[in-house]
Protein backbone atom coordinates (compact mmCIF):
# COMPACT_ATOMS: atom_id res chain seq x y z
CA UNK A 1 -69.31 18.78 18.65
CA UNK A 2 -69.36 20.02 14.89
CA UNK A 3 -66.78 22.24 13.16
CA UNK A 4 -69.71 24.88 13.39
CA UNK A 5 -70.17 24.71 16.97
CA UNK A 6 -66.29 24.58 18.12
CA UNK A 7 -65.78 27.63 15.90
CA UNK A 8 -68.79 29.38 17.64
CA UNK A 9 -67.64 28.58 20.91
CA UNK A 10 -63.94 29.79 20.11
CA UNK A 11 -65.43 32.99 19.32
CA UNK A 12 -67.87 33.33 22.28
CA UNK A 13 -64.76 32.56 24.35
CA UNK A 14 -62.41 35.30 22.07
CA UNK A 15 -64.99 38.21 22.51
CA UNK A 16 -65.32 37.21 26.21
CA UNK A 17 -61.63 37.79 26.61
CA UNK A 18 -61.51 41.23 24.82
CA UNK A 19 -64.90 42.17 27.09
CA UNK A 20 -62.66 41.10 30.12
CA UNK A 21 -59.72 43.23 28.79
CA UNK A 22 -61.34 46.13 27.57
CA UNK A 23 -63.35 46.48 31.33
CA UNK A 24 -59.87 46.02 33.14
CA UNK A 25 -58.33 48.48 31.19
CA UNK A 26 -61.10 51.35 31.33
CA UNK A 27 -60.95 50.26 35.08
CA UNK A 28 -57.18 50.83 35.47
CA UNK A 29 -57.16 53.74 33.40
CA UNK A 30 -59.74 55.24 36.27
CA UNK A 31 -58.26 54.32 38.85
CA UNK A 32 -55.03 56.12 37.56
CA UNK A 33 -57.63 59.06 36.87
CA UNK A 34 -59.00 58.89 40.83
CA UNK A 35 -55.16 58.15 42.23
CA UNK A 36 -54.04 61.92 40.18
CA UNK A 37 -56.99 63.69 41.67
CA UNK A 38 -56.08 62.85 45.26
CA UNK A 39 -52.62 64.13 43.87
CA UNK A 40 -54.35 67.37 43.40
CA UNK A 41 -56.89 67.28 46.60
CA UNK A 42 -53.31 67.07 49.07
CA UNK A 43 -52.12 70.27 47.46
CA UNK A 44 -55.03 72.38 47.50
CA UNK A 45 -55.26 71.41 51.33
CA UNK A 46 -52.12 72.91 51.55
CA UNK A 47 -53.14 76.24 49.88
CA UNK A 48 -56.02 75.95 51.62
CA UNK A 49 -53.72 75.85 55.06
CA UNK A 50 -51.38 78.53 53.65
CA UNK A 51 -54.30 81.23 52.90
CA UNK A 52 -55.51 81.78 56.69
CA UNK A 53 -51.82 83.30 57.84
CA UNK A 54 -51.90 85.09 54.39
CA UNK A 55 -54.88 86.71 54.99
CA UNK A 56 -53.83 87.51 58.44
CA UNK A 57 -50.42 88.99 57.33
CA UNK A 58 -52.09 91.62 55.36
CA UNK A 59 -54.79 92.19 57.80
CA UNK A 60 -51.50 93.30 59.80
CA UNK A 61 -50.41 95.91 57.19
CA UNK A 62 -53.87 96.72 55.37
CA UNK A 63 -56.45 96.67 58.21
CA UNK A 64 -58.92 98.78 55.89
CA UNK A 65 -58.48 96.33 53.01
CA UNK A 66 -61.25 94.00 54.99
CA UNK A 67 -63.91 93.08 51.66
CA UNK A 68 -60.33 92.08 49.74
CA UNK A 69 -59.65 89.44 53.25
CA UNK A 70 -63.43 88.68 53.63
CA UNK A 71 -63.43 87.87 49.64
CA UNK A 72 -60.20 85.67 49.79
CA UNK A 73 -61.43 83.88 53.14
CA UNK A 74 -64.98 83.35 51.99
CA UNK A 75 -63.54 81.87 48.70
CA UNK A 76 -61.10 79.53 50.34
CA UNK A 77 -63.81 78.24 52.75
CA UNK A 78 -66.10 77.52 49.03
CA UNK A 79 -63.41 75.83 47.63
CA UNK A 80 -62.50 74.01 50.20
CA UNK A 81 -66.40 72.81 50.68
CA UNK A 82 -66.68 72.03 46.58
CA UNK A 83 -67.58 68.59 45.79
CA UNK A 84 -68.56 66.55 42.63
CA UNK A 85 -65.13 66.00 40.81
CA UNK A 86 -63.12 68.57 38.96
CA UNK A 87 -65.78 70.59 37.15
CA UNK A 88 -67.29 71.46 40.49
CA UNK A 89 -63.50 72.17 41.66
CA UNK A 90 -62.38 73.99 38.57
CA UNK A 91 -65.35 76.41 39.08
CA UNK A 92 -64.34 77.32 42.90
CA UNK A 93 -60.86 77.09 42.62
CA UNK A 94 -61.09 80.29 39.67
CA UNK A 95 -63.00 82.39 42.19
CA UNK A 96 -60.11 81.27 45.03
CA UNK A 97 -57.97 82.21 42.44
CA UNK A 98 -58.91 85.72 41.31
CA UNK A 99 -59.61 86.77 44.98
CA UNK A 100 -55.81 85.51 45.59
CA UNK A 101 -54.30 87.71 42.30
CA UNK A 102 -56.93 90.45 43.75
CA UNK A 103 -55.07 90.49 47.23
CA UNK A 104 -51.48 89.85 45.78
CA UNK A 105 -52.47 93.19 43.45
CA UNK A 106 -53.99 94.89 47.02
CA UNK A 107 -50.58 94.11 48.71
CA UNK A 108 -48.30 95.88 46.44
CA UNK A 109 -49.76 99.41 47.48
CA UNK A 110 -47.98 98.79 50.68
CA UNK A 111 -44.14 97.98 50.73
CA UNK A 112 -43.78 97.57 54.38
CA UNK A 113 -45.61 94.19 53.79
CA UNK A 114 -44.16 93.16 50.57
CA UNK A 115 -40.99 94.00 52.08
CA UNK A 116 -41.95 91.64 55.54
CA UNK A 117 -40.01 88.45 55.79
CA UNK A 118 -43.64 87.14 56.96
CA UNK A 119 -45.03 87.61 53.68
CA UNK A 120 -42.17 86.92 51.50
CA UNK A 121 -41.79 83.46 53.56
CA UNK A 122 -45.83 82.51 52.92
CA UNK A 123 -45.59 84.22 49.58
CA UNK A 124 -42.36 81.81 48.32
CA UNK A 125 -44.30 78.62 50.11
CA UNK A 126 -47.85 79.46 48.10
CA UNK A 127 -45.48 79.60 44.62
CA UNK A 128 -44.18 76.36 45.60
CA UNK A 129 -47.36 75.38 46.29
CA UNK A 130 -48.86 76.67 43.19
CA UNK A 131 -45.72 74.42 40.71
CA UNK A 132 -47.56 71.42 42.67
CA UNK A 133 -50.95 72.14 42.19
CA UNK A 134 -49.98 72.69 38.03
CA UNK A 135 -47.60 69.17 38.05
CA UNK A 136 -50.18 67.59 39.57
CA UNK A 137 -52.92 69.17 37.32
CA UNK A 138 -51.25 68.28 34.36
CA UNK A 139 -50.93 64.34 35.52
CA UNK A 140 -54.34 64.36 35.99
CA UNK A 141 -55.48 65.98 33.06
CA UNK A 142 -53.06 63.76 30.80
CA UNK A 143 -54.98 60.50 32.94
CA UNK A 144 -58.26 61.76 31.92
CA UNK A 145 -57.18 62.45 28.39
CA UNK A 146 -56.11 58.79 28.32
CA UNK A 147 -59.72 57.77 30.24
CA UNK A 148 -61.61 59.59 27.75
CA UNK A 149 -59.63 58.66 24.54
CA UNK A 150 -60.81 55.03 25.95
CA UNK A 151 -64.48 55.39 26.98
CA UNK A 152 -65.11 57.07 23.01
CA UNK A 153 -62.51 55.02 21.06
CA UNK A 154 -64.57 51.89 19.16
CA UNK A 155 -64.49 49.37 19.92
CA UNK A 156 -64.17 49.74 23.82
CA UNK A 157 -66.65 52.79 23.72
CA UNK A 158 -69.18 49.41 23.85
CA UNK A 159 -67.63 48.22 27.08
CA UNK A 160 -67.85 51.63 28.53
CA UNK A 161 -71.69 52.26 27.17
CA UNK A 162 -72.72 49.02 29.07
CA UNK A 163 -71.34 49.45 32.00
CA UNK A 164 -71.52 53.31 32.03
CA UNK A 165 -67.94 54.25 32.17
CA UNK A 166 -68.59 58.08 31.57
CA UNK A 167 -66.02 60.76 30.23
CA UNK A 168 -64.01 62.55 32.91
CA UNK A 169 -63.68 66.28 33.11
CA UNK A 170 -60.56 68.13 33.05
CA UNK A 171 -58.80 70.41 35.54
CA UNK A 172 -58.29 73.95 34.16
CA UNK A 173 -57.60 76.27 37.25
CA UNK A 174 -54.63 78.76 36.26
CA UNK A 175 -52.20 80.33 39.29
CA UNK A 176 -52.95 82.10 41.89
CA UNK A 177 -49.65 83.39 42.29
CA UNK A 178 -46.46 83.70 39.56
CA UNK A 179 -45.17 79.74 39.51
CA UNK A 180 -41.39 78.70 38.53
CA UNK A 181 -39.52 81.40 39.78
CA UNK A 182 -39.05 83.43 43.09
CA UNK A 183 -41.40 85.40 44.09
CA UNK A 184 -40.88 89.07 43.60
CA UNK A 185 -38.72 90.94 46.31
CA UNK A 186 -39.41 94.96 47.37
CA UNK A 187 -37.60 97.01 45.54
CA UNK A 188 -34.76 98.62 47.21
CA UNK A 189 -35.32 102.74 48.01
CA UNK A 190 -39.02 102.04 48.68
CA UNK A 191 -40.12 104.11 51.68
CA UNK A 192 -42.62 103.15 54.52
């Protein structure tokens, strides 16, 4: 073999390394970016679980508030339904979320619910819910900022063009409900 020939080979042989790395890490950095989702998938599940005895705690108090509950319920049972990845999500979960704020709003016309250890109780376990929906929001979206700073970067972004490693889309769903703190309390002197 010539001095020609071993050098081509060396460098067939160095670019068919950097192919192998380059795939393996646009492959981890996906799977990192699939693994965060499911993060966020097991904590809307437990919104979603949390919204039913909501709804039915202000039914309780605010019978006549019934397009607010039918809003909220329809909503959860959209999100819930949503497929095709976080766009899809981000896009349900902001009309789950404004019917939520919309009902929170609705409830504060009546202190005897506010005031209901029922409500408080759901109320404190959707804020903790909500902290783990944003942690978990923010892993993601850091994943896919990795992901995507991968698939465009050169020299990889010819790795990820062949075999069509496409750009993630981010989470962006604010709230539903005031997170890192307590929820608020009735006021004291309120009447029924």
């Amino acid at each position: 073999m010539t001095w020609m020939g071993i050098v081509l080979l060396w460098g067939l042989l160095m670019a068919a390394v950097w192919v192998m790395g380059a795939y393996n890490g646009l492959v981890r950095l996906r799977n990192a970016v699939k693994n965060s989702w499911s993060q966020i998938d097991v904590q809307l599940k437990r919104r979603y679980d949390l919204i039913p005895n909501l709804v039915e705690t202000v039914r309780g108090y605010a019978a006549h508030e019934s397009s607010t509950l039918t809003e909220v319920i329809e909503a959860r049972h959209t999100a819930e339904l949503a497929t095709g990845g976080a766009k899809a999500q981000t896009n349900a979960e902001n009309v789950l979320v404004e019917g939520l704020r919309h009902l929170f709003a609705v409830s504060e016309a009546y202190p005897d619910l506010v005031a209901s250890s029922n409500y408080l109780d759901l109320q404190r376990q959707l804020v903790t819910t909500e902290d783990r929906i944003q942690a978990a929001r923010r892993l993601f979206n850091g994943n896919v900022r990795d992901y995507n700073r991968r698939v465009e970067a050169i020299p990889s972004r010819l790795v990820a063009a062949i075999l069509r490693f496409d750009r993630e889309a981010y989470f962006e769903v604010e709230p539903a409900v005031r997170v890192s703190g307590p929820p608020p309390v009735a006021r004291h002197g309120e009447s029924s």
